[in-house]
C-alpha atoms as a PDB file:
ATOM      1  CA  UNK A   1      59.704  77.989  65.640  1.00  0.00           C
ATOM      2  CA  UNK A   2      58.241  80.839  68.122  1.00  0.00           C
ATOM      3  CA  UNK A   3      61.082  82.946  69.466  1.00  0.00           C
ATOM      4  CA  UNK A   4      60.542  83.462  73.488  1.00  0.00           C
ATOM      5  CA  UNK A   5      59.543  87.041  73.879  1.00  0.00           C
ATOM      6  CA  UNK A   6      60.843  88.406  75.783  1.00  0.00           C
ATOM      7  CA  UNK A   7      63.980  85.886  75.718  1.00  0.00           C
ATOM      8  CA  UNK A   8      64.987  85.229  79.173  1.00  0.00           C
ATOM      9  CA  UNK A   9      66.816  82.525  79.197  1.00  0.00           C
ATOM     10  CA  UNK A  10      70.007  83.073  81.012  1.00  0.00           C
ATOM     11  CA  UNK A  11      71.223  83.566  84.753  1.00  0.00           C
ATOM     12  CA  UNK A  12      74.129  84.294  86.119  1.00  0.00           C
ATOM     13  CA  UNK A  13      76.142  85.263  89.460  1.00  0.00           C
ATOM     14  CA  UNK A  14      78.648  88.180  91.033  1.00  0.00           C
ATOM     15  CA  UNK A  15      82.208  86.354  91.066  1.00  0.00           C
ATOM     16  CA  UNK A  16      84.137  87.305  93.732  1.00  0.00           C
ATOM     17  CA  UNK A  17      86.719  88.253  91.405  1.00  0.00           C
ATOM     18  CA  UNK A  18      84.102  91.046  89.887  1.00  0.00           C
ATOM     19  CA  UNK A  19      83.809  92.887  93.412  1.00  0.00           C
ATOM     20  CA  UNK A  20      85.565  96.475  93.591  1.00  0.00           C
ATOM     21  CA  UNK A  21      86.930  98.588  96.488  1.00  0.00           C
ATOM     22  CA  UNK A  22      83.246  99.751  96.914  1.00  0.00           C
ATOM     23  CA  UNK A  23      82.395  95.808  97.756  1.00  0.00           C
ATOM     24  CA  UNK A  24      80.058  95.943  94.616  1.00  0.00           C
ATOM     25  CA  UNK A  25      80.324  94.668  91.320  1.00  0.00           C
ATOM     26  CA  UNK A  26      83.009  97.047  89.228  1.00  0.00           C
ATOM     27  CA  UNK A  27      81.784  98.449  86.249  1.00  0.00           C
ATOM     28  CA  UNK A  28      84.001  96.492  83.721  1.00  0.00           C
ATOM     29  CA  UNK A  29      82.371  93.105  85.114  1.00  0.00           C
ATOM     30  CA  UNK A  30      78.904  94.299  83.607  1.00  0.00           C
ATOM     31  CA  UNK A  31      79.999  94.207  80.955  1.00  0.00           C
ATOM     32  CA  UNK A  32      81.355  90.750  81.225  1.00  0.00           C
ATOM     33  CA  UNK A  33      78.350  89.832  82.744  1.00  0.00           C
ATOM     34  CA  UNK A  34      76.210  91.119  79.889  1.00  0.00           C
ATOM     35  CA  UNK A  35      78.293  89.479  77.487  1.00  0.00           C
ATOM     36  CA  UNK A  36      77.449  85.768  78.739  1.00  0.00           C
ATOM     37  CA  UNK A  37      73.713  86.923  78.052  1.00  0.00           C
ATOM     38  CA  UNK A  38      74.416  87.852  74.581  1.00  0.00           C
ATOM     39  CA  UNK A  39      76.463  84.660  74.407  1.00  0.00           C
ATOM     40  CA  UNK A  40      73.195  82.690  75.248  1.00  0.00           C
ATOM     41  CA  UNK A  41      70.541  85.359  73.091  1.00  0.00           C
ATOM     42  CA  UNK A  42      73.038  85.055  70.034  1.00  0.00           C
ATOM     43  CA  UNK A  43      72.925  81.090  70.676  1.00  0.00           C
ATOM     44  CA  UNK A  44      69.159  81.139  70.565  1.00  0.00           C
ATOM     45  CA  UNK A  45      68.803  82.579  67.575  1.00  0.00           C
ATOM     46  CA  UNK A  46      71.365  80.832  65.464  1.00  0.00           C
ATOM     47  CA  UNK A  47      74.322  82.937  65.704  1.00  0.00           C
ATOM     48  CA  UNK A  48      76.285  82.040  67.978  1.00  0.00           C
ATOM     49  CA  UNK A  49      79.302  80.073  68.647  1.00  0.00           C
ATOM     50  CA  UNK A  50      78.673  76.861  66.167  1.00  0.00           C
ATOM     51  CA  UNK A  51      77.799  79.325  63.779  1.00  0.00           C
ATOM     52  CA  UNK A  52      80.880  81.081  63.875  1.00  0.00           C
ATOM     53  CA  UNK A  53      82.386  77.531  63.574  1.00  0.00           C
ATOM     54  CA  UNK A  54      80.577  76.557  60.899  1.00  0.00           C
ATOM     55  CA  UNK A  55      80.531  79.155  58.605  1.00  0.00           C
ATOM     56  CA  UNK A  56      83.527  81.911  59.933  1.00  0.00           C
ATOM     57  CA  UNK A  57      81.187  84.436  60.072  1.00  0.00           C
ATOM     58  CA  UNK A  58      80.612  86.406  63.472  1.00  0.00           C
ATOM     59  CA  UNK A  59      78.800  89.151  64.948  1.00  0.00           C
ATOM     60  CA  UNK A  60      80.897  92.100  66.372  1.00  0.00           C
ATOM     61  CA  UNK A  61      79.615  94.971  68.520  1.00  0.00           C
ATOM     62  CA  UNK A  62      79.598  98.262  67.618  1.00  0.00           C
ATOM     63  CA  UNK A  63      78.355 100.356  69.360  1.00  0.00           C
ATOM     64  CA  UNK A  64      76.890  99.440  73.210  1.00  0.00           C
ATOM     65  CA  UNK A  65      75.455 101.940  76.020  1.00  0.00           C
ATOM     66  CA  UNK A  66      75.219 101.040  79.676  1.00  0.00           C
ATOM     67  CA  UNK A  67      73.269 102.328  82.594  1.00  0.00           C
ATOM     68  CA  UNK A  68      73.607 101.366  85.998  1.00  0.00           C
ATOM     69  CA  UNK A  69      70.555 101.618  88.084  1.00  0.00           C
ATOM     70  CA  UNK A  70      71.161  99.712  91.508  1.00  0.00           C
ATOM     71  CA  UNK A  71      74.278  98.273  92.824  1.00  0.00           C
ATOM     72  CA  UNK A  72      74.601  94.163  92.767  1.00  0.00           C
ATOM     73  CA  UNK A  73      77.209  92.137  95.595  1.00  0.00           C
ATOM     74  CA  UNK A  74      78.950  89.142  95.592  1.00  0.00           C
ATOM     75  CA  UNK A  75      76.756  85.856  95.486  1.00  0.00           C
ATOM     76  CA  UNK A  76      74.058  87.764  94.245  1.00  0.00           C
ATOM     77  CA  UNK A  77      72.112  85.688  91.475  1.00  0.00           C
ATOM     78  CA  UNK A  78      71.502  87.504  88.557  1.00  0.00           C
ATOM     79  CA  UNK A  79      68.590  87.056  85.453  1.00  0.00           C
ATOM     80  CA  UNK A  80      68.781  88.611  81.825  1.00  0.00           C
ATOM     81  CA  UNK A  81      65.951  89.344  80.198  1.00  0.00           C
ATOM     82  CA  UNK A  82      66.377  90.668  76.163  1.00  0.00           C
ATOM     83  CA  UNK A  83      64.755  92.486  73.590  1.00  0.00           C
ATOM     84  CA  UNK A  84      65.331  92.311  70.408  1.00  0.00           C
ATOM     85  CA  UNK A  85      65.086  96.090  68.937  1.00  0.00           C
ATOM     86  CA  UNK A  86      65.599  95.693  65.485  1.00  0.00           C
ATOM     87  CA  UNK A  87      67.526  94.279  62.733  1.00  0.00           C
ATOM     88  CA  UNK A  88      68.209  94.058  59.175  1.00  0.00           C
ATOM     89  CA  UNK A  89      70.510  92.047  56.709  1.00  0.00           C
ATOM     90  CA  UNK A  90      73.941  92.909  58.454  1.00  0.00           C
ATOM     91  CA  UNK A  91      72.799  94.230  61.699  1.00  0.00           C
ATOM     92  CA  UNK A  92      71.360  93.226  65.155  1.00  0.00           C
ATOM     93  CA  UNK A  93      70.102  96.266  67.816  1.00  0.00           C
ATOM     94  CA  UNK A  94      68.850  94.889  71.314  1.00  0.00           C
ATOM     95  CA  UNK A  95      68.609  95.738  74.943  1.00  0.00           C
ATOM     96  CA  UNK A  96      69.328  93.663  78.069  1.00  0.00           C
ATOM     97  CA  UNK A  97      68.215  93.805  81.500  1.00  0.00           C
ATOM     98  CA  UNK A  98      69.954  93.148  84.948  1.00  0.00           C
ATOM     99  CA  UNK A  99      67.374  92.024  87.373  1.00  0.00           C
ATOM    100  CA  UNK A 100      68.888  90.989  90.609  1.00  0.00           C
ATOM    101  CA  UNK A 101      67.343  87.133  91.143  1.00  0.00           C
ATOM    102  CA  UNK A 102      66.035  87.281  94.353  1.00  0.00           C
ATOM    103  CA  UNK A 103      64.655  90.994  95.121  1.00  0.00           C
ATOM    104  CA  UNK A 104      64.147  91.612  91.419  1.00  0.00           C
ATOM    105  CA  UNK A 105      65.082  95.076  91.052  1.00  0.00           C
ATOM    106  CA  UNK A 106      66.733  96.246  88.025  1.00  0.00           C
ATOM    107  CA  UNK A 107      70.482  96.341  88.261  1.00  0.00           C
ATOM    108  CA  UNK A 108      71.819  97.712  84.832  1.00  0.00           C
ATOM    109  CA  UNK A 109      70.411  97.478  81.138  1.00  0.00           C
ATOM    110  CA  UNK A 110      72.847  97.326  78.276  1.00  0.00           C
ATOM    111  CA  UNK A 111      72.073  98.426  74.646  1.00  0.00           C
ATOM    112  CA  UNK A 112      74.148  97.331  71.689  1.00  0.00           C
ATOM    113  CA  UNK A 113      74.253  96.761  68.045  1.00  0.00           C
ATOM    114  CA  UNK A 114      76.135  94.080  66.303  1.00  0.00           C
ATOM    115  CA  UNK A 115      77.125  93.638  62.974  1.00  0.00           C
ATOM    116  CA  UNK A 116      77.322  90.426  61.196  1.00  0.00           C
ATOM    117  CA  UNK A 117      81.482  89.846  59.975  1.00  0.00           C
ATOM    118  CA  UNK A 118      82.469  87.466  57.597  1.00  0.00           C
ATOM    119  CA  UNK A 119      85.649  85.989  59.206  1.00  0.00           C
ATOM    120  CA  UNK A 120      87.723  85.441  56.270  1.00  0.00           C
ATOM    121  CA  UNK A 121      87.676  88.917  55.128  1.00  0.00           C
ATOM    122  CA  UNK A 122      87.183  90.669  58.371  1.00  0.00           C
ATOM    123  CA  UNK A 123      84.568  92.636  56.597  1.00  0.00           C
ATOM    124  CA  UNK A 124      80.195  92.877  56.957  1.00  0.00           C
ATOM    125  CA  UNK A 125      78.450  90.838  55.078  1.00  0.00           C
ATOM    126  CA  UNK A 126      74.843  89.958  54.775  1.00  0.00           C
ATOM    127  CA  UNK A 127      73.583  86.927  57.165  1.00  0.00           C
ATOM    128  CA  UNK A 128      72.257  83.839  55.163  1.00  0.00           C
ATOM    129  CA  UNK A 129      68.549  83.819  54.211  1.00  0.00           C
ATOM    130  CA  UNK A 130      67.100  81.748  56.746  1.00  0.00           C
ATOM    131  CA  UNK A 131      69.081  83.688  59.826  1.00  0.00           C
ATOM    132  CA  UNK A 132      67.548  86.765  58.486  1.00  0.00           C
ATOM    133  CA  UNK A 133      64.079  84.891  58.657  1.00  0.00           C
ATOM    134  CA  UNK A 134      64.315  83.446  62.021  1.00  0.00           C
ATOM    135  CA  UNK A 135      65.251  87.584  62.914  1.00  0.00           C
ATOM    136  CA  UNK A 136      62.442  88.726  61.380  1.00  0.00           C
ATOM    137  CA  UNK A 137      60.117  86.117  63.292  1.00  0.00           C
ATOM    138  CA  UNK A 138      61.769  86.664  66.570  1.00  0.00           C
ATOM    139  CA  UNK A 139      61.653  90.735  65.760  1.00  0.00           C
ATOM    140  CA  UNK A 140      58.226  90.069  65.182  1.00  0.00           C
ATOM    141  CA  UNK A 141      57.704  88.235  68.553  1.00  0.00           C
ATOM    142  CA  UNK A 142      59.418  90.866  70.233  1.00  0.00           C
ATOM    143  CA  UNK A 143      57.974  94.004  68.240  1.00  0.00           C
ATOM    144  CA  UNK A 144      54.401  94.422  70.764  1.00  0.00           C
ATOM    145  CA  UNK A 145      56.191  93.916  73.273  1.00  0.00           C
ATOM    146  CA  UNK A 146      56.825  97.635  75.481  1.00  0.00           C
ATOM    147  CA  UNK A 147      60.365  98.403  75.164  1.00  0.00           C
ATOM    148  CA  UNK A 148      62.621  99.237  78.342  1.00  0.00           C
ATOM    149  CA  UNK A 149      62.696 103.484  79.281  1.00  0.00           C
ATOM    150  CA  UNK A 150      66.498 102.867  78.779  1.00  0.00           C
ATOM    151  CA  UNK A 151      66.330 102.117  74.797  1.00  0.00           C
ATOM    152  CA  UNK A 152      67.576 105.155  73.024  1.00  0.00           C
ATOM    153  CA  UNK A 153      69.095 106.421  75.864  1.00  0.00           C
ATOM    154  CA  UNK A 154      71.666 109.712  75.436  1.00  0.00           C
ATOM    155  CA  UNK A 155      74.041 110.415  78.083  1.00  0.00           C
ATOM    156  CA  UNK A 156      74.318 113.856  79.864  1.00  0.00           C
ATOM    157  CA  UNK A 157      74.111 115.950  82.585  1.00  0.00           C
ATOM    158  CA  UNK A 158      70.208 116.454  84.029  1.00  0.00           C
ATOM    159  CA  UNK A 159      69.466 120.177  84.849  1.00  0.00           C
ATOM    160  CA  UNK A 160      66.908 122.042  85.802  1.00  0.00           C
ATOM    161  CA  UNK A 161      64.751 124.466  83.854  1.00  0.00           C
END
Protein backbone atom coordinates (compact mmCIF):
# COMPACT_ATOMS: atom_id res chain seq x y z
CA UNK A 1 0.00 0.00 0.00
CA UNK A 2 1.46 3.65 -0.97
CA UNK A 3 0.77 6.09 1.84
CA UNK A 4 -0.64 9.58 0.23
CA UNK A 5 2.15 12.03 0.64
CA UNK A 6 1.45 14.42 1.65
CA UNK A 7 -1.88 12.94 3.37
CA UNK A 8 -4.60 15.31 2.81
CA UNK A 9 -7.42 13.74 3.30
CA UNK A 10 -9.61 15.62 5.64
CA UNK A 11 -11.80 18.93 5.61
CA UNK A 12 -13.49 20.55 7.93
CA UNK A 13 -15.56 23.86 8.90
CA UNK A 14 -15.64 26.96 11.66
CA UNK A 15 -18.76 25.99 13.98
CA UNK A 16 -20.45 28.75 15.11
CA UNK A 17 -19.95 27.57 18.48
CA UNK A 18 -15.90 27.97 17.84
CA UNK A 19 -16.27 31.88 17.13
CA UNK A 20 -14.79 34.26 19.98
CA UNK A 21 -15.51 37.89 21.00
CA UNK A 22 -13.02 38.81 18.16
CA UNK A 23 -15.73 37.05 15.60
CA UNK A 24 -12.83 34.57 14.71
CA UNK A 25 -12.18 31.19 15.55
CA UNK A 26 -10.86 31.07 19.49
CA UNK A 27 -7.75 29.52 19.99
CA UNK A 28 -8.96 26.39 21.97
CA UNK A 29 -11.16 25.38 18.78
CA UNK A 30 -7.78 24.80 16.79
CA UNK A 31 -7.07 22.68 18.58
CA UNK A 32 -10.29 20.83 18.29
CA UNK A 33 -10.14 21.38 14.85
CA UNK A 34 -6.70 19.83 14.48
CA UNK A 35 -7.69 17.00 16.43
CA UNK A 36 -10.44 15.70 13.83
CA UNK A 37 -7.37 15.74 11.32
CA UNK A 38 -5.33 13.57 13.45
CA UNK A 39 -8.50 11.56 14.01
CA UNK A 40 -8.60 10.92 10.16
CA UNK A 41 -4.29 10.75 9.66
CA UNK A 42 -4.24 8.22 12.71
CA UNK A 43 -7.24 6.32 10.84
CA UNK A 44 -5.21 6.13 7.67
CA UNK A 45 -2.51 4.63 8.94
CA UNK A 46 -3.97 1.97 11.16
CA UNK A 47 -4.17 3.54 14.43
CA UNK A 48 -6.95 4.86 14.99
CA UNK A 49 -10.21 4.30 16.58
CA UNK A 50 -10.84 0.36 15.61
CA UNK A 51 -7.48 -0.07 16.64
CA UNK A 52 -7.91 1.18 19.93
CA UNK A 53 -10.98 -1.17 19.93
CA UNK A 54 -9.36 -3.94 18.90
CA UNK A 55 -6.38 -4.18 20.65
CA UNK A 56 -6.70 -1.36 23.85
CA UNK A 57 -3.82 0.21 22.79
CA UNK A 58 -3.89 4.09 21.93
CA UNK A 59 -1.81 6.87 20.96
CA UNK A 60 -1.58 9.86 23.43
CA UNK A 61 -0.03 13.27 22.74
CA UNK A 62 2.71 14.55 24.32
CA UNK A 63 3.91 17.17 23.49
CA UNK A 64 2.08 19.62 20.58
CA UNK A 65 3.12 23.32 19.39
CA UNK A 66 0.77 25.66 17.61
CA UNK A 67 1.18 28.70 15.46
CA UNK A 68 -1.39 30.82 14.23
CA UNK A 69 -0.70 32.53 11.01
CA UNK A 70 -4.06 34.10 9.63
CA UNK A 71 -7.33 34.38 11.29
CA UNK A 72 -10.30 31.84 9.97
CA UNK A 73 -14.48 32.94 10.45
CA UNK A 74 -17.45 31.17 10.77
CA UNK A 75 -18.53 29.02 7.63
CA UNK A 76 -15.19 29.10 6.49
CA UNK A 77 -14.21 25.58 4.94
CA UNK A 78 -11.16 24.35 6.12
CA UNK A 79 -8.39 21.52 4.49
CA UNK A 80 -5.58 19.60 6.49
CA UNK A 81 -2.78 18.66 4.90
CA UNK A 82 -0.04 16.28 7.15
CA UNK A 83 3.36 15.29 7.34
CA UNK A 84 4.55 12.68 8.84
CA UNK A 85 8.03 13.80 10.61
CA UNK A 86 9.25 10.84 12.05
CA UNK A 87 8.67 7.86 14.07
CA UNK A 88 9.97 4.93 15.77
CA UNK A 89 8.65 1.82 17.78
CA UNK A 90 6.59 3.84 20.46
CA UNK A 91 6.44 7.18 18.91
CA UNK A 92 4.74 9.27 16.12
CA UNK A 93 6.13 13.19 15.35
CA UNK A 94 4.05 15.08 12.55
CA UNK A 95 2.92 18.47 11.46
CA UNK A 96 -0.47 19.71 10.21
CA UNK A 97 -1.53 22.48 8.16
CA UNK A 98 -4.64 24.87 8.22
CA UNK A 99 -5.31 26.03 4.76
CA UNK A 100 -8.45 28.01 4.56
CA UNK A 101 -10.58 26.04 1.54
CA UNK A 102 -11.43 28.63 -0.60
CA UNK A 103 -8.55 31.45 -0.58
CA UNK A 104 -5.98 28.88 0.47
CA UNK A 105 -3.89 30.72 2.76
CA UNK A 106 -2.40 29.09 5.65
CA UNK A 107 -4.39 29.46 8.81
CA UNK A 108 -2.39 27.62 11.65
CA UNK A 109 0.05 24.50 11.60
CA UNK A 110 0.14 22.22 14.59
CA UNK A 111 3.14 19.98 15.58
CA UNK A 112 2.81 17.04 17.92
CA UNK A 113 4.22 13.80 19.01
CA UNK A 114 2.28 10.85 20.16
CA UNK A 115 3.15 7.98 21.95
CA UNK A 116 1.74 4.62 21.46
CA UNK A 117 -0.19 3.44 25.20
CA UNK A 118 -1.13 0.13 25.91
CA UNK A 119 -4.61 0.62 27.51
CA UNK A 120 -4.57 -1.98 30.06
CA UNK A 121 -1.57 -0.77 31.77
CA UNK A 122 -1.75 2.85 30.94
CA UNK A 123 1.86 2.55 30.08
CA UNK A 124 4.10 2.84 26.31
CA UNK A 125 4.55 0.06 24.65
CA UNK A 126 5.95 -0.84 21.32
CA UNK A 127 3.30 -0.83 18.24
CA UNK A 128 2.87 -4.34 16.57
CA UNK A 129 5.26 -5.23 13.71
CA UNK A 130 3.29 -4.52 10.80
CA UNK A 131 2.04 -0.84 12.22
CA UNK A 132 5.63 -0.08 12.57
CA UNK A 133 6.05 -1.20 8.81
CA UNK A 134 3.22 0.60 7.31
CA UNK A 135 5.14 3.86 9.43
CA UNK A 136 8.15 3.24 8.00
CA UNK A 137 6.59 3.10 4.34
CA UNK A 138 4.45 6.08 4.86
CA UNK A 139 7.73 7.91 6.63
CA UNK A 140 9.33 6.94 3.63
CA UNK A 141 6.62 8.48 1.33
CA UNK A 142 6.70 11.47 3.27
CA UNK A 143 10.62 11.75 3.93
CA UNK A 144 11.47 13.88 0.19
CA UNK A 145 8.93 15.63 0.68
CA UNK A 146 10.04 19.66 1.94
CA UNK A 147 8.91 19.99 5.38
CA UNK A 148 6.70 23.09 6.57
CA UNK A 149 9.12 26.42 7.98
CA UNK A 150 6.98 25.78 11.16
CA UNK A 151 8.57 22.16 12.06
CA UNK A 152 10.93 22.64 14.92
CA UNK A 153 9.57 25.71 15.76
CA UNK A 154 10.73 27.46 19.40
CA UNK A 155 8.65 30.06 20.82
CA UNK A 156 9.98 33.58 21.80
CA UNK A 157 10.14 37.00 21.53
CA UNK A 158 11.77 38.33 17.91
CA UNK A 159 14.31 41.22 18.46
CA UNK A 160 16.43 43.02 16.68
CA UNK A 161 20.21 42.88 16.44
Amino acid sequence: MTFPAPFKAYRGRVRPEWIDYNGHMNVAYYVAAFDEATDAFYEALGIGLSYKNDSDCSTFTLEGHITYNQEVMEGDELTFTTYLLDCDEKRIHYIHEMHHAEKGYLAATNELIGMHIDMIERRSKAMPQHLQDRLQAALAAHRPLPKPRQVGRVIGIRRKS
